[in-house]
PDB file of N, CA and C in Angstrom:
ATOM      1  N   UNK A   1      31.621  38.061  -1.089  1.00  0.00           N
ATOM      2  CA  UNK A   1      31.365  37.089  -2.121  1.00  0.00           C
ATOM      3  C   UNK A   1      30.118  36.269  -1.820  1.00  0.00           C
ATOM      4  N   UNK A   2      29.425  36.271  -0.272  1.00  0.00           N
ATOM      5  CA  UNK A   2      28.645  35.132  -0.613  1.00  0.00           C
ATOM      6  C   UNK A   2      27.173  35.989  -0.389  1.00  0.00           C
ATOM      7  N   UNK A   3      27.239  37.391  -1.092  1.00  0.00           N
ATOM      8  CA  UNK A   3      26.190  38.346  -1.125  1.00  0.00           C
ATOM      9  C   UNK A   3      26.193  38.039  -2.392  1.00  0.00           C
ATOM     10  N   UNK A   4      26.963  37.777  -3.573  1.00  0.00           N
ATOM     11  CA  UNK A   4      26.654  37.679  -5.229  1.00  0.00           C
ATOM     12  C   UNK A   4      26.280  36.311  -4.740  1.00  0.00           C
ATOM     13  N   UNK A   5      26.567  34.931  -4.627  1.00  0.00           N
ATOM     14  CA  UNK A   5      26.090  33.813  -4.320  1.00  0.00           C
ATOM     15  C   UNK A   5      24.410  33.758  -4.010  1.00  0.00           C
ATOM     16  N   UNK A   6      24.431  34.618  -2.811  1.00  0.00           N
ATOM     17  CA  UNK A   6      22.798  34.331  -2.398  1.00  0.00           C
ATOM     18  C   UNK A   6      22.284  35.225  -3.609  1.00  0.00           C
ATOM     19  N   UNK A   7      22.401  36.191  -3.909  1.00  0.00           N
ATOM     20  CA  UNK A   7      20.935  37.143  -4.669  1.00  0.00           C
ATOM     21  C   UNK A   7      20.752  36.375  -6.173  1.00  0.00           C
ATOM     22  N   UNK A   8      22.226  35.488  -6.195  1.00  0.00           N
ATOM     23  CA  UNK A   8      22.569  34.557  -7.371  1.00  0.00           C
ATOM     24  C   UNK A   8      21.031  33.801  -7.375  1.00  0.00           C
ATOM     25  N   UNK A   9      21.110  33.072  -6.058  1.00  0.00           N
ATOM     26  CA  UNK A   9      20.470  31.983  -5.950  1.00  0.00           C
ATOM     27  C   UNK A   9      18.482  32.759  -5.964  1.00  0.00           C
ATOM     28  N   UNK A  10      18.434  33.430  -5.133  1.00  0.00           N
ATOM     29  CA  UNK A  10      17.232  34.361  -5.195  1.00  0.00           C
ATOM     30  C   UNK A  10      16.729  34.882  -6.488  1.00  0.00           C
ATOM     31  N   UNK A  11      17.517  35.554  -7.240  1.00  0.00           N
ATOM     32  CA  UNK A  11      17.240  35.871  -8.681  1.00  0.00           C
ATOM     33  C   UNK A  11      16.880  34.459  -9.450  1.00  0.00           C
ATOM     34  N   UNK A  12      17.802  33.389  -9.440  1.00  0.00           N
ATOM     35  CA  UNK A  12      17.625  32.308 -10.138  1.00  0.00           C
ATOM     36  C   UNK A  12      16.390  31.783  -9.765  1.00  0.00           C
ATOM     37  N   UNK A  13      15.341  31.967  -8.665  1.00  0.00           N
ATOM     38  CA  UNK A  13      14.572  31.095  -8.097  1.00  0.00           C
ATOM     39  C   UNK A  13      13.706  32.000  -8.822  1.00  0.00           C
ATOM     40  N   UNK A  14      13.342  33.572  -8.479  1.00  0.00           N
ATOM     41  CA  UNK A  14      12.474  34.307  -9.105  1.00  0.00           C
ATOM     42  C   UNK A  14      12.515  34.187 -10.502  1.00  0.00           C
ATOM     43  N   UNK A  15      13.319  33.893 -11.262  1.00  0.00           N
ATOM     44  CA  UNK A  15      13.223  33.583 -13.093  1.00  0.00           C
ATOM     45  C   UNK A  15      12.398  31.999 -13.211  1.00  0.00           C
ATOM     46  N   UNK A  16      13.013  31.649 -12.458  1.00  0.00           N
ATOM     47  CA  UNK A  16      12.237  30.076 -12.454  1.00  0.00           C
ATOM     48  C   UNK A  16      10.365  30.108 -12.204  1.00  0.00           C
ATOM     49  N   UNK A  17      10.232  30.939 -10.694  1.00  0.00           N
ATOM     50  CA  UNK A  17       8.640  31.080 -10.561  1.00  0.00           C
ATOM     51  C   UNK A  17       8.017  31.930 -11.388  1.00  0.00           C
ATOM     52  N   UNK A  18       8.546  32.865 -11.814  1.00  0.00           N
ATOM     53  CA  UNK A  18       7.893  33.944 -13.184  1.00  0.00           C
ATOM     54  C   UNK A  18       7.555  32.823 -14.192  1.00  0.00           C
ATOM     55  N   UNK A  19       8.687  32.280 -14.611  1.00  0.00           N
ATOM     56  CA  UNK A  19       8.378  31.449 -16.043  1.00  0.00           C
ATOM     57  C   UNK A  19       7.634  30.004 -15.837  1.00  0.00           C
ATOM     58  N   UNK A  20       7.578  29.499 -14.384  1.00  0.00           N
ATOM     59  CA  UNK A  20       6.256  28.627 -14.254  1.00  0.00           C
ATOM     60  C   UNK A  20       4.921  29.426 -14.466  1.00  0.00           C
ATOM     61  N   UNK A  21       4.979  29.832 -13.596  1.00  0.00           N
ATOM     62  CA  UNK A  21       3.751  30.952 -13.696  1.00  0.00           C
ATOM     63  C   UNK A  21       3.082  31.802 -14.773  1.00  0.00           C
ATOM     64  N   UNK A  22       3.958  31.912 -15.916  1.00  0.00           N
ATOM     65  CA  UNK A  22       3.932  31.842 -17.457  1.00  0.00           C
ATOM     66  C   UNK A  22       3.576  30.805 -18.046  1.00  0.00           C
ATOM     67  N   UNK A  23       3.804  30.022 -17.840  1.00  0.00           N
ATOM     68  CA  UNK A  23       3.523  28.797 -18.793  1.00  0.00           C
ATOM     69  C   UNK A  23       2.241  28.266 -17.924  1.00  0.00           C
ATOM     70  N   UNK A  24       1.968  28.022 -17.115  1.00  0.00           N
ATOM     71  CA  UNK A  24       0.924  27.948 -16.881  1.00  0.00           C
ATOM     72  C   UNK A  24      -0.511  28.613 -16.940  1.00  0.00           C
ATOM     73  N   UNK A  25      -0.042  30.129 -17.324  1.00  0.00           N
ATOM     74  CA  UNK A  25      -1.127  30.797 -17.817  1.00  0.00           C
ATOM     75  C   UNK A  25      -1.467  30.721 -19.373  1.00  0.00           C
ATOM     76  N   UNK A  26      -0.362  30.393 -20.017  1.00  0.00           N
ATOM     77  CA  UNK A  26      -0.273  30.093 -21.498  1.00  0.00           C
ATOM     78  C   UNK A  26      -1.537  28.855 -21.439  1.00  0.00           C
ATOM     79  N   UNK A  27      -1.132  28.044 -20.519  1.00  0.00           N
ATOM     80  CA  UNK A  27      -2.048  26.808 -21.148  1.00  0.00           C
ATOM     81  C   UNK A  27      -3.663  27.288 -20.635  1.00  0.00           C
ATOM     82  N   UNK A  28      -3.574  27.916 -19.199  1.00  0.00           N
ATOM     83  CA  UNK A  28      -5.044  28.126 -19.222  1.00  0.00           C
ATOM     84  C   UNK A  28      -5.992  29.229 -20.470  1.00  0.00           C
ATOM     85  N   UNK A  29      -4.844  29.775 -20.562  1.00  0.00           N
ATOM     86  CA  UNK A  29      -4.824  30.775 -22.019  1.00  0.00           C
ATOM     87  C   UNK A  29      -5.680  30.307 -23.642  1.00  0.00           C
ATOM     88  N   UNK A  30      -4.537  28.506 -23.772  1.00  0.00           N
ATOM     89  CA  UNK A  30      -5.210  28.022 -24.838  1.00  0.00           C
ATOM     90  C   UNK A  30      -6.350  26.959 -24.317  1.00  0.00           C
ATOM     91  N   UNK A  31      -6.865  26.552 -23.375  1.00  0.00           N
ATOM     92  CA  UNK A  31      -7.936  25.705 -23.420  1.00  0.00           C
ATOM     93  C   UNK A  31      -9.148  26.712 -23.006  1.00  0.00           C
ATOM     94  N   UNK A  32      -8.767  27.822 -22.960  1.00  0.00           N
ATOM     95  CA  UNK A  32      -9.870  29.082 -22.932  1.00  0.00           C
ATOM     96  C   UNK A  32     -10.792  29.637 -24.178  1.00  0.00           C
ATOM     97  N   UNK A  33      -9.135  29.681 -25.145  1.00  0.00           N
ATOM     98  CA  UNK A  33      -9.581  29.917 -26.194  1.00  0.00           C
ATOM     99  C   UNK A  33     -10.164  28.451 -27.291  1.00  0.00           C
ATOM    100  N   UNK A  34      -9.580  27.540 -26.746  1.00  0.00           N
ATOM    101  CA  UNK A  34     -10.404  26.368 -27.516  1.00  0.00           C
ATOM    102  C   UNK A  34     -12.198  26.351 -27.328  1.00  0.00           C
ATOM    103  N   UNK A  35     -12.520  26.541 -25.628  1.00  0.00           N
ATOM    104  CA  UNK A  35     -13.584  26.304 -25.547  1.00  0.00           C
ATOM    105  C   UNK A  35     -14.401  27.233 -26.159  1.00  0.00           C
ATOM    106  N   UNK A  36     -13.787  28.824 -26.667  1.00  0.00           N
ATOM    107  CA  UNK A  36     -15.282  29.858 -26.714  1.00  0.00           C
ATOM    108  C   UNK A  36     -14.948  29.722 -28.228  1.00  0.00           C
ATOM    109  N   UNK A  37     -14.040  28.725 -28.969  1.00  0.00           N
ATOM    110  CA  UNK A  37     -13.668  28.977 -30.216  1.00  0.00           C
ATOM    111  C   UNK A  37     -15.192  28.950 -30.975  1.00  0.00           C
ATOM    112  N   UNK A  38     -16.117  28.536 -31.068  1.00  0.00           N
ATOM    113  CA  UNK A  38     -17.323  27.998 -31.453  1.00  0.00           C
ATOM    114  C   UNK A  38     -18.407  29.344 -31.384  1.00  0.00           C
ATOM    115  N   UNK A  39     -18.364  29.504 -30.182  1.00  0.00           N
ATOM    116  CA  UNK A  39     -19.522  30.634 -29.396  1.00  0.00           C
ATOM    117  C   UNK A  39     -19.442  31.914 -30.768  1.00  0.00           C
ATOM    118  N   UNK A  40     -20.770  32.454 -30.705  1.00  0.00           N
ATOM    119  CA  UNK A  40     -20.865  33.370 -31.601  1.00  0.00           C
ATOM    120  C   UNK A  40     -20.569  34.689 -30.606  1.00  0.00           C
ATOM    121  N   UNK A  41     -20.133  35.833 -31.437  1.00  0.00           N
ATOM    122  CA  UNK A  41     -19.744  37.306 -30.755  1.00  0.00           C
ATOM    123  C   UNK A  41     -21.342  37.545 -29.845  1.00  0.00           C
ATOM    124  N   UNK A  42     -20.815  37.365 -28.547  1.00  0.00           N
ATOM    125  CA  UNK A  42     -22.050  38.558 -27.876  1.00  0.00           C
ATOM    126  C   UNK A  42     -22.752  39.590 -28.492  1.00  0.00           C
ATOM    127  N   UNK A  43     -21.888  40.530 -29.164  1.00  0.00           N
ATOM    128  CA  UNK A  43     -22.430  41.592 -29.521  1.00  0.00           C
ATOM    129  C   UNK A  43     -23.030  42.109 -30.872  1.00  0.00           C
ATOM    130  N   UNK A  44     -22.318  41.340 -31.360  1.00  0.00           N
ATOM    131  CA  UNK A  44     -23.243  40.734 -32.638  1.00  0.00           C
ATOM    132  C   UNK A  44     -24.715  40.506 -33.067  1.00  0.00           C
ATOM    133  N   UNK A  45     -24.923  39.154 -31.954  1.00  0.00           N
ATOM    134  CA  UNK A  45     -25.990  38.920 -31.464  1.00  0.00           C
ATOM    135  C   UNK A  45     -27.163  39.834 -31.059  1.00  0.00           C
ATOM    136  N   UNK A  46     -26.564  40.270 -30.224  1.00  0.00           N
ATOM    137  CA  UNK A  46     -27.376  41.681 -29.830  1.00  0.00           C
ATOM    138  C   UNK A  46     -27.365  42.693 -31.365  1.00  0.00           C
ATOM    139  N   UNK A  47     -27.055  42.878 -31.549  1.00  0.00           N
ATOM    140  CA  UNK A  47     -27.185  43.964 -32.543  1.00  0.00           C
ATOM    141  C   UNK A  47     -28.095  43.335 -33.778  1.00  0.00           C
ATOM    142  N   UNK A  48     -27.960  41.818 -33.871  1.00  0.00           N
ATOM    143  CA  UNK A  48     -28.879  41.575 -34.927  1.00  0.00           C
ATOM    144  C   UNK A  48     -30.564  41.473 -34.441  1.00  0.00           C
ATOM    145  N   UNK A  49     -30.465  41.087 -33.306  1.00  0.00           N
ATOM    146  CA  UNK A  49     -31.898  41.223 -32.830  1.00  0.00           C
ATOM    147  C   UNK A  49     -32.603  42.224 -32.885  1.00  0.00           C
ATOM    148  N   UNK A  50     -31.807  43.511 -32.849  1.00  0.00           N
ATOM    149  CA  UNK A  50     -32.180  45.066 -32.372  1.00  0.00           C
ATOM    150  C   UNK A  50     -32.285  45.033 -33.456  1.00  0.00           C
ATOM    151  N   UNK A  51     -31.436  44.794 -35.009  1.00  0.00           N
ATOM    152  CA  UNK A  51     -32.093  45.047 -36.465  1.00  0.00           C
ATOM    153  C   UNK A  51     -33.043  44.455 -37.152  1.00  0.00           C
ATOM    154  N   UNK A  52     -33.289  43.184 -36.082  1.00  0.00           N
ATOM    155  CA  UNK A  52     -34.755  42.273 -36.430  1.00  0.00           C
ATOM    156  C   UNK A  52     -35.991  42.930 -35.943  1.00  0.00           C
ATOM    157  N   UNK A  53     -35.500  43.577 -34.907  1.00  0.00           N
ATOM    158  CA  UNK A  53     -36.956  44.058 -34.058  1.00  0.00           C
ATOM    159  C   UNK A  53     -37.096  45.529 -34.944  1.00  0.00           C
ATOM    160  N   UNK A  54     -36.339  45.890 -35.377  1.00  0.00           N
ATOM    161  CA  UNK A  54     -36.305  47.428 -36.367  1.00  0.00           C
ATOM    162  C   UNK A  54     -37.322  47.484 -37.476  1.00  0.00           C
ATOM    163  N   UNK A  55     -36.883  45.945 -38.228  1.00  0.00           N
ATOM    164  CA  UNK A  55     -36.825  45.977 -39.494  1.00  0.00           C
ATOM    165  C   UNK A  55     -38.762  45.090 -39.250  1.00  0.00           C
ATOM    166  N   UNK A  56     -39.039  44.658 -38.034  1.00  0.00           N
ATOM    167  CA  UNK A  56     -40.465  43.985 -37.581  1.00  0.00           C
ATOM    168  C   UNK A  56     -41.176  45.603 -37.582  1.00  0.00           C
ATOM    169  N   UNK A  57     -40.692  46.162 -36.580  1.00  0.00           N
ATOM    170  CA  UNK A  57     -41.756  47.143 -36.469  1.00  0.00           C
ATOM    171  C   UNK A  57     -41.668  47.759 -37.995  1.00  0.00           C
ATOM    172  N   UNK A  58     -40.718  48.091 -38.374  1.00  0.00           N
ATOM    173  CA  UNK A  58     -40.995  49.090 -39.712  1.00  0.00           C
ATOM    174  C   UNK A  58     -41.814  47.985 -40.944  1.00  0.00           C
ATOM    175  N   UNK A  59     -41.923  47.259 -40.987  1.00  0.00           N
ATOM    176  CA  UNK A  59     -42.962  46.553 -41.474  1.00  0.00           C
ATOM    177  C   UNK A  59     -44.542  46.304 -41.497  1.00  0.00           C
ATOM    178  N   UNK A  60     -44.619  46.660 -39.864  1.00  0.00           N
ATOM    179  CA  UNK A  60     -45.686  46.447 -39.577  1.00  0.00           C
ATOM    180  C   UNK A  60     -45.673  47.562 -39.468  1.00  0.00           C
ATOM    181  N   UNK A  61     -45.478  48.803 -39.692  1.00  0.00           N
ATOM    182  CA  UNK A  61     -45.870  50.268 -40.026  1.00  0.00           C
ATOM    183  C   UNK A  61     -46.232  50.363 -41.635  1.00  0.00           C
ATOM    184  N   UNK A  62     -45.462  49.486 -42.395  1.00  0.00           N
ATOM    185  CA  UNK A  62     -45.724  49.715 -43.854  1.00  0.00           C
ATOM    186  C   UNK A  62     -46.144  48.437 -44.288  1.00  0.00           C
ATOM    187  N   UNK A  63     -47.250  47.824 -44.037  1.00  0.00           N
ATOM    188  CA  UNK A  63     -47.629  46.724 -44.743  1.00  0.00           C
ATOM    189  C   UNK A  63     -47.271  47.053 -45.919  1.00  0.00           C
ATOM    190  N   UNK A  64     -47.510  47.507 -46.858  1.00  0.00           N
ATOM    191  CA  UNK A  64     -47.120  47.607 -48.680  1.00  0.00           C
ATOM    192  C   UNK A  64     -45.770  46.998 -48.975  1.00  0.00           C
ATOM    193  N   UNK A  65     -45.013  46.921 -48.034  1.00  0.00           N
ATOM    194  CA  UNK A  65     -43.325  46.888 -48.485  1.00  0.00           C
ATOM    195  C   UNK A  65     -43.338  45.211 -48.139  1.00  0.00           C
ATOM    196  N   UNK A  66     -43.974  44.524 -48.599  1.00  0.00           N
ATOM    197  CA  UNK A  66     -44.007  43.116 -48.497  1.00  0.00           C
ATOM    198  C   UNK A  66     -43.024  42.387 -49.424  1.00  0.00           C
ATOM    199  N   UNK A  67     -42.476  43.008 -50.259  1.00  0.00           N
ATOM    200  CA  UNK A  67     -41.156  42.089 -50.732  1.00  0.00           C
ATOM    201  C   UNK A  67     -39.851  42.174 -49.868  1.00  0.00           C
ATOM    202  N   UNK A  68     -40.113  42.960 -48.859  1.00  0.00           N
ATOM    203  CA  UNK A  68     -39.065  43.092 -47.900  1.00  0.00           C
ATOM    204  C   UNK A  68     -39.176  42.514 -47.102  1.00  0.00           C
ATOM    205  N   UNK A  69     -40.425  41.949 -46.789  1.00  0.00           N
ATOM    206  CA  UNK A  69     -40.641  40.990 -45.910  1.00  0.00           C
ATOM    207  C   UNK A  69     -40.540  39.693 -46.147  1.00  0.00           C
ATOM    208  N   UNK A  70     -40.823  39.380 -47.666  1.00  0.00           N
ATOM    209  CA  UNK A  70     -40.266  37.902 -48.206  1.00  0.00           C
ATOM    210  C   UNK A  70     -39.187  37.681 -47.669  1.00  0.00           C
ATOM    211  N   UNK A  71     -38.069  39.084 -48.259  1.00  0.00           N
ATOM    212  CA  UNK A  71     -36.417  38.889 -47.876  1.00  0.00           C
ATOM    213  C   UNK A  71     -36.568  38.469 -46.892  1.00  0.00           C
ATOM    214  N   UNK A  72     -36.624  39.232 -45.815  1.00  0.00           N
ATOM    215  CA  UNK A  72     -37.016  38.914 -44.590  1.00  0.00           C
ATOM    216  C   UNK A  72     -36.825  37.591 -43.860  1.00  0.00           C
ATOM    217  N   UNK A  73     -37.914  36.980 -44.078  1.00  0.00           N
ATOM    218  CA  UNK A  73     -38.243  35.226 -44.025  1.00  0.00           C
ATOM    219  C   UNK A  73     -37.633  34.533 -44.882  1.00  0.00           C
ATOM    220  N   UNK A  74     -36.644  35.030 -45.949  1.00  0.00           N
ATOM    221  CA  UNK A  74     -35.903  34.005 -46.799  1.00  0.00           C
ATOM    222  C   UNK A  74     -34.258  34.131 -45.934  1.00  0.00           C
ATOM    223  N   UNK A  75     -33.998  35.488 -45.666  1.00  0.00           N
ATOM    224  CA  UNK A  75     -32.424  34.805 -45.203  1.00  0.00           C
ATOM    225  C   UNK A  75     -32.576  34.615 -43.777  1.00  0.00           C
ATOM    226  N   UNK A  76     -33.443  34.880 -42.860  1.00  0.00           N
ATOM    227  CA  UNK A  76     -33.782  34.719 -41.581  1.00  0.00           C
ATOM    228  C   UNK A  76     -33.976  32.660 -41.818  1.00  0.00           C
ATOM    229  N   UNK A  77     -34.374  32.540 -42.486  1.00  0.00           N
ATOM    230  CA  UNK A  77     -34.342  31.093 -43.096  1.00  0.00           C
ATOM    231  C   UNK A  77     -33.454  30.248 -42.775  1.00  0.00           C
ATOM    232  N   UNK A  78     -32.503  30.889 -44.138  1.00  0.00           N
ATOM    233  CA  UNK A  78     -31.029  30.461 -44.399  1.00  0.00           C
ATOM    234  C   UNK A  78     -30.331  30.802 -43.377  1.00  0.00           C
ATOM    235  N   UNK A  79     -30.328  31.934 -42.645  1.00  0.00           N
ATOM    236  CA  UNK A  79     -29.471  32.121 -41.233  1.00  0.00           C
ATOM    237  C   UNK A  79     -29.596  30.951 -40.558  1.00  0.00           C
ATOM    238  N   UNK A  80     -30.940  30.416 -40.377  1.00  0.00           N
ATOM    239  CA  UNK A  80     -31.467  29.368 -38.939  1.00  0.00           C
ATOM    240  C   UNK A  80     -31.030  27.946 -39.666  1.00  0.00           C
ATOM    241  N   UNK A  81     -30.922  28.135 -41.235  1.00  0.00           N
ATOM    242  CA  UNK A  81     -30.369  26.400 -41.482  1.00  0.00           C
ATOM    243  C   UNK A  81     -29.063  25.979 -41.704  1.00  0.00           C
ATOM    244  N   UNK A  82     -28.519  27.141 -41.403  1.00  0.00           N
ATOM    245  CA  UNK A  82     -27.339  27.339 -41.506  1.00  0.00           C
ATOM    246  C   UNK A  82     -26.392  27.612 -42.751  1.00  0.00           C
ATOM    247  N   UNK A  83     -27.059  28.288 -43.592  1.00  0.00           N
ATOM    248  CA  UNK A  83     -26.588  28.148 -45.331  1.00  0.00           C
ATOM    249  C   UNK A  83     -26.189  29.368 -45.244  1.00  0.00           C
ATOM    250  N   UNK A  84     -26.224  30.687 -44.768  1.00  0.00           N
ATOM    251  CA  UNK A  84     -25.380  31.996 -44.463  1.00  0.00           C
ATOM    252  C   UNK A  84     -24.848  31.448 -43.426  1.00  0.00           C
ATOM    253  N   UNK A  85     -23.292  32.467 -43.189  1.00  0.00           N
ATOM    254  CA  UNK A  85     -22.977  32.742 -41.680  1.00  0.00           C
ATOM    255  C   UNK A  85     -23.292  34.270 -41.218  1.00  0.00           C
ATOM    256  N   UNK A  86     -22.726  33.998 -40.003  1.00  0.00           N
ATOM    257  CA  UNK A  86     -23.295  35.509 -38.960  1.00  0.00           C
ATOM    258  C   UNK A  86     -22.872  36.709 -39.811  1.00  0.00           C
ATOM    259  N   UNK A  87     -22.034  36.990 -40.652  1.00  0.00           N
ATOM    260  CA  UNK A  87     -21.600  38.141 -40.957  1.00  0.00           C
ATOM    261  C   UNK A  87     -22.408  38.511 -42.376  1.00  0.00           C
ATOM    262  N   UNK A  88     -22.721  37.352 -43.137  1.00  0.00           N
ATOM    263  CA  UNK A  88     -23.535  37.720 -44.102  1.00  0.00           C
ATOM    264  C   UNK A  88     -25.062  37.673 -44.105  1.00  0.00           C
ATOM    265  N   UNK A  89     -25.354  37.538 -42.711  1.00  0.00           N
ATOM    266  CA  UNK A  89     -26.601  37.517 -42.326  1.00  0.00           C
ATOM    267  C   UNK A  89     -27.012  39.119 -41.939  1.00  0.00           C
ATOM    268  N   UNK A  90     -25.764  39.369 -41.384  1.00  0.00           N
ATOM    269  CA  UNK A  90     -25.826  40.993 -40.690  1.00  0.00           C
ATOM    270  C   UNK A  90     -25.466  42.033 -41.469  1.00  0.00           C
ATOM    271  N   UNK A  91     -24.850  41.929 -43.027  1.00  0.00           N
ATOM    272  CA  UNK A  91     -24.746  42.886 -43.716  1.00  0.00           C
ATOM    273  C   UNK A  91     -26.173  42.673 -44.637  1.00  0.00           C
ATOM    274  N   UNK A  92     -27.181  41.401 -44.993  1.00  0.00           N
ATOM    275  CA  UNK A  92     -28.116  41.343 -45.881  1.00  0.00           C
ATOM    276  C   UNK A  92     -29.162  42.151 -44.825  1.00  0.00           C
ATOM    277  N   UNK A  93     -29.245  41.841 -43.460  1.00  0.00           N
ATOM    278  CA  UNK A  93     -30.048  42.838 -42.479  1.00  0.00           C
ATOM    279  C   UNK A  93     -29.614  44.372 -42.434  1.00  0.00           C
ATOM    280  N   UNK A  94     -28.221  44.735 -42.693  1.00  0.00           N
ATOM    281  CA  UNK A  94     -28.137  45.920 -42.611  1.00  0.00           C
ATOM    282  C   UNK A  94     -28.766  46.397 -44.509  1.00  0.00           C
ATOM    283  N   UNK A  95     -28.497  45.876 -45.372  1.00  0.00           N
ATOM    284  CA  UNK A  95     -29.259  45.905 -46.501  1.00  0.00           C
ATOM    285  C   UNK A  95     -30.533  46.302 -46.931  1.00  0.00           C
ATOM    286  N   UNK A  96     -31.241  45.577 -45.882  1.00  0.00           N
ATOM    287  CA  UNK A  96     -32.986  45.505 -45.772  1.00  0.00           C
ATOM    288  C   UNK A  96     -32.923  46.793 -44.536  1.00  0.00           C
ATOM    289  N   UNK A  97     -32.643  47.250 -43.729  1.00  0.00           N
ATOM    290  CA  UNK A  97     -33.208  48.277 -43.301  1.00  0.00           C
ATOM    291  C   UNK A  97     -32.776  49.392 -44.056  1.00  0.00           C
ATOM    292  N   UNK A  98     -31.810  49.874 -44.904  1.00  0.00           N
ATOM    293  CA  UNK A  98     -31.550  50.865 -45.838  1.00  0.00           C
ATOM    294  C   UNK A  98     -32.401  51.111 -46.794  1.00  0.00           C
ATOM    295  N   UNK A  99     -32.657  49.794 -46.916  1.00  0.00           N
ATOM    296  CA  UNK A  99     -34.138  50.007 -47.777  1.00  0.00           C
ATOM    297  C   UNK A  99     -35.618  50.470 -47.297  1.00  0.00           C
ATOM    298  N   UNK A 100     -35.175  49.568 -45.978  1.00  0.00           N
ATOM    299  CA  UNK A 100     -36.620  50.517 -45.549  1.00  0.00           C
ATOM    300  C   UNK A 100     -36.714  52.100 -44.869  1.00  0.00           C
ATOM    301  N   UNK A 101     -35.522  52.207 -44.501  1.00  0.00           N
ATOM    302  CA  UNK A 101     -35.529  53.508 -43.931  1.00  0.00           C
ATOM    303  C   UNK A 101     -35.250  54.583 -45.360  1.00  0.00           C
ATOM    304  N   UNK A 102     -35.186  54.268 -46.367  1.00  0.00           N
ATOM    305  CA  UNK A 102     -34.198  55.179 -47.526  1.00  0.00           C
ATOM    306  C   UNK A 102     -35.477  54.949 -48.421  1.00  0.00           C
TER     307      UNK A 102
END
């Protein structure tokens, strides 16, 4: 009987340190996600630059296509004053290179 007693007491201690050890990752969990709540996607980022630098050189291969370049400098604009967000910045860029490549 005092073999169910102890593994009693052992089991009870291991449920106890699991579920500290849970809850304490929960919270480092949410002040993790509070802080990057803001931050824009890494990769995103990257990918819009690579369609800025695309959509630069293919420009400066086709001077003539200068209303694409207005676009260009108009939502690159609105991106920087903040009047688009990131996602409609990156489908009007994926927009403008279809045009220039098509």
């Amino acid at each position: 009987m005092s073999f169910f007693y102890f593994f009693l007491i052992i089991g009870s201690v291991a449920v106890y340190l699991i579920l500290r050890f849970d809850k304490q990752q929960r919270r480092k969990q949410r002040a993790l996600l509070k802080q990057t709540n803001d931050v824009q996607p890494l990769l995103l980022m990257q990918s819009l630059g690579q369609k800025l630098n695309r959509l630069n050189e293919a420009l400066v291969q086709n001077s003539t296509k200068s209303e694409i370049g207005d676009q260009l400098k108009k939502i690159s604009a609105d991106y920087n004053c903040g009047r688009i967000s990131i996602q409609a910045y990156n489908n009007q860029l994926n927009e403008l290179l279809q045009r220039v490549g098509g």
